[in-house]
Protein backbone atom coordinates (compact mmCIF):
# COMPACT_ATOMS: atom_id res chain seq x y z
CA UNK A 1 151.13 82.82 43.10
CA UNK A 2 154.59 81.44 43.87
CA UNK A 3 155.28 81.00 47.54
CA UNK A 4 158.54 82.04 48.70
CA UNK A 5 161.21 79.78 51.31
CA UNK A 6 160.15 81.97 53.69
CA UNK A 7 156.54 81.59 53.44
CA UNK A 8 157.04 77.45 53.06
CA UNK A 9 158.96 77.31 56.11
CA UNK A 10 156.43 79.58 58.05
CA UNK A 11 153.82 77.63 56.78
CA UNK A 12 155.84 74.25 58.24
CA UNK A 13 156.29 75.61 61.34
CA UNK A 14 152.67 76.58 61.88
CA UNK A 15 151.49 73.32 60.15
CA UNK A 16 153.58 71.76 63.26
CA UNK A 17 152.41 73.97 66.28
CA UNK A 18 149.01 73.33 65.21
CA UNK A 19 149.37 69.64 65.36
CA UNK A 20 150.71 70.47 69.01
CA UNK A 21 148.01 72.76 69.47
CA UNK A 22 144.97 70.17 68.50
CA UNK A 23 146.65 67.86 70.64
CA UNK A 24 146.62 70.01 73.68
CA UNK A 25 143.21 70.73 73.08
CA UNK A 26 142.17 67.26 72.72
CA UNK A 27 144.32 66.00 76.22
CA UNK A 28 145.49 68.97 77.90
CA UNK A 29 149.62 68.29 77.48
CA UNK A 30 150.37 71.44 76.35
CA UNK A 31 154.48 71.15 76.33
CA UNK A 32 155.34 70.11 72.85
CA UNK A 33 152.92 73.44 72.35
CA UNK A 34 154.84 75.75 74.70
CA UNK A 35 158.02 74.49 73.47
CA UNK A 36 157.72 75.96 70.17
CA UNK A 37 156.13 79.65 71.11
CA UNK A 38 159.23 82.22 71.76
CA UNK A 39 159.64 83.36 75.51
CA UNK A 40 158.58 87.26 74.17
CA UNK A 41 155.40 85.34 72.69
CA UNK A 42 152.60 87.15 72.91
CA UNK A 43 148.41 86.59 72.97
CA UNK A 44 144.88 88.25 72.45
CA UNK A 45 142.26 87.01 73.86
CA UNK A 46 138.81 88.51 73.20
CA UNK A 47 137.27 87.55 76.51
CA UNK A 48 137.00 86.64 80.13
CA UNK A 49 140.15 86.62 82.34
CA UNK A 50 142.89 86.79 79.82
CA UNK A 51 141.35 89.33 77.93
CA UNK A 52 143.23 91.58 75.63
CA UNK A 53 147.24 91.08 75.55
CA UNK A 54 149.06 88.67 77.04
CA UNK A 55 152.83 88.99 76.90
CA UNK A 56 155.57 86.12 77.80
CA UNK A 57 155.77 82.18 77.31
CA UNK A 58 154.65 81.62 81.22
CA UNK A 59 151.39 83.36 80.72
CA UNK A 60 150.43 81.80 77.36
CA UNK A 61 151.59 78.23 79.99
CA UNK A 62 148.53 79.90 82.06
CA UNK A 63 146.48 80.38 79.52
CA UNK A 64 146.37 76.66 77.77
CA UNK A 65 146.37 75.14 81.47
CA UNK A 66 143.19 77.42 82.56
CA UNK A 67 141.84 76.06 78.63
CA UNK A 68 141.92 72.69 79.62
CA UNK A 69 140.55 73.26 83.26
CA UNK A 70 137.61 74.53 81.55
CA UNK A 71 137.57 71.71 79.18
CA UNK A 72 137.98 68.94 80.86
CA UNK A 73 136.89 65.82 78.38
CA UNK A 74 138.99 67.96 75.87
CA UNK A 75 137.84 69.72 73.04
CA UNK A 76 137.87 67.95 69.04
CA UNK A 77 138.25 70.40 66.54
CA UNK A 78 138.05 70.09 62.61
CA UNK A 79 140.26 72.48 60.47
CA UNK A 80 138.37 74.16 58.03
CA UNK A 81 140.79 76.41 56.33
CA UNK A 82 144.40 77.52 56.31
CA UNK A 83 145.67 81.06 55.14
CA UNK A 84 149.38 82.22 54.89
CA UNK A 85 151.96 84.45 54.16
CA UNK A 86 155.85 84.72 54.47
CA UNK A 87 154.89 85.69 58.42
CA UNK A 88 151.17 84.87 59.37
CA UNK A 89 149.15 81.86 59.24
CA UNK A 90 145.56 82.04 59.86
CA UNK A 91 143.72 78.71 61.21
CA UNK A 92 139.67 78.48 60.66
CA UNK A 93 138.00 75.78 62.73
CA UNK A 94 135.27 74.18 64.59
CA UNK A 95 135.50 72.92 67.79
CA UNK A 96 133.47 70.71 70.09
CA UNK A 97 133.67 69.29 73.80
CA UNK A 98 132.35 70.37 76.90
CA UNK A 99 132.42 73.46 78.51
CA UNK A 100 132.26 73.74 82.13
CA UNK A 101 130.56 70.73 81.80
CA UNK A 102 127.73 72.32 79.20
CA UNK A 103 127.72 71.42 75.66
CA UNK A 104 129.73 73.50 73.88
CA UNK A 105 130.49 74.25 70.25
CA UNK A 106 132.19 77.07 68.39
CA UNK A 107 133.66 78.64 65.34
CA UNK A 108 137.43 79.92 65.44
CA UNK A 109 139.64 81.63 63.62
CA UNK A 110 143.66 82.04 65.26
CA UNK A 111 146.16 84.20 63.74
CA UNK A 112 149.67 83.13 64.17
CA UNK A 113 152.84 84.97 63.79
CA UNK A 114 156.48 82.83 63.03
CA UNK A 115 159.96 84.08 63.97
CA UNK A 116 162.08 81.45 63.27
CA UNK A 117 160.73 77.97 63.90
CA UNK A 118 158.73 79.36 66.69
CA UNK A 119 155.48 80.83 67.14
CA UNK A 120 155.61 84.71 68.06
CA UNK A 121 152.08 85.48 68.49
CA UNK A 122 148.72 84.26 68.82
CA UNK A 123 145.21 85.96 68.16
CA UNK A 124 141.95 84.57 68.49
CA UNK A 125 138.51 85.06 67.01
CA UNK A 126 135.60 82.90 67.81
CA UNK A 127 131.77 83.01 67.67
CA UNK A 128 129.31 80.63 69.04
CA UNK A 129 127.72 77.41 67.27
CA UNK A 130 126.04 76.77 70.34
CA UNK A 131 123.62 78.64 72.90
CA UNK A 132 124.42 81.89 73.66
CA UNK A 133 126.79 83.05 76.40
């Protein structure tokens, strides 16, 4: 299948935010993140306290900082797959750290939406590699 410019340059721009993304996972310096998510941006979250949607760039800036609160060594992750499309991007990985200072590992999936050079939305899908919750 031919990819289109639009799908290449949605592609790059993911390809970019998740570098920014693994990085904030890994040290918890989310701004080169934050900087490239529009200020409508929105987020699902399938549990806890930011479950469901999450609209605007300062609560996704809540979200990542309450991430790395709760990871506090930082979290590795491997990339396991990429999927895309002239507007969505879909990330699977594995992950690794410490969670509230219990071993943690997990399986992930994130769905991103591009407008532009900048990410638009963000869904996430997980399920444990680890003990159960």
């Amino acid at each position: 299948m031919r990819r289109t410019q639009d799908s290449e340059n949605t592609l790059k721009v993911a390809q970019q935010a998740f570098e920014h993304f693994t990085h904030g996972l890994a040290t918890g310096e989310w701004q080169a993140f934050l900087d490239m998510l529009t200020e409508d941006f929105t987020l699902w979250f399938p549990v806890g306290k930011f479950h469901g949607l999450n609209v605007g760039k300062e609560r996704a800036k809540e979200f990542f900082e309450y991430v790395s609160e709760s990871f506090k060594g930082g979290i590795t992750l491997t990339l396991d797959r990429c999927t895309s499309n002239d507007t969505t991007v879909v990330f699977e990985f594995r992950d690794e750290g410490r969670l509230l200072e219990q071993p943690y590992k997990n399986r992930l999936a994130v769905s991103w939406d591009v407008r532009g050079d900048k990410i638009c939305a963000y869904r996430e899908y997980f399920g444990s590699d680890g003990k159960s919750y």
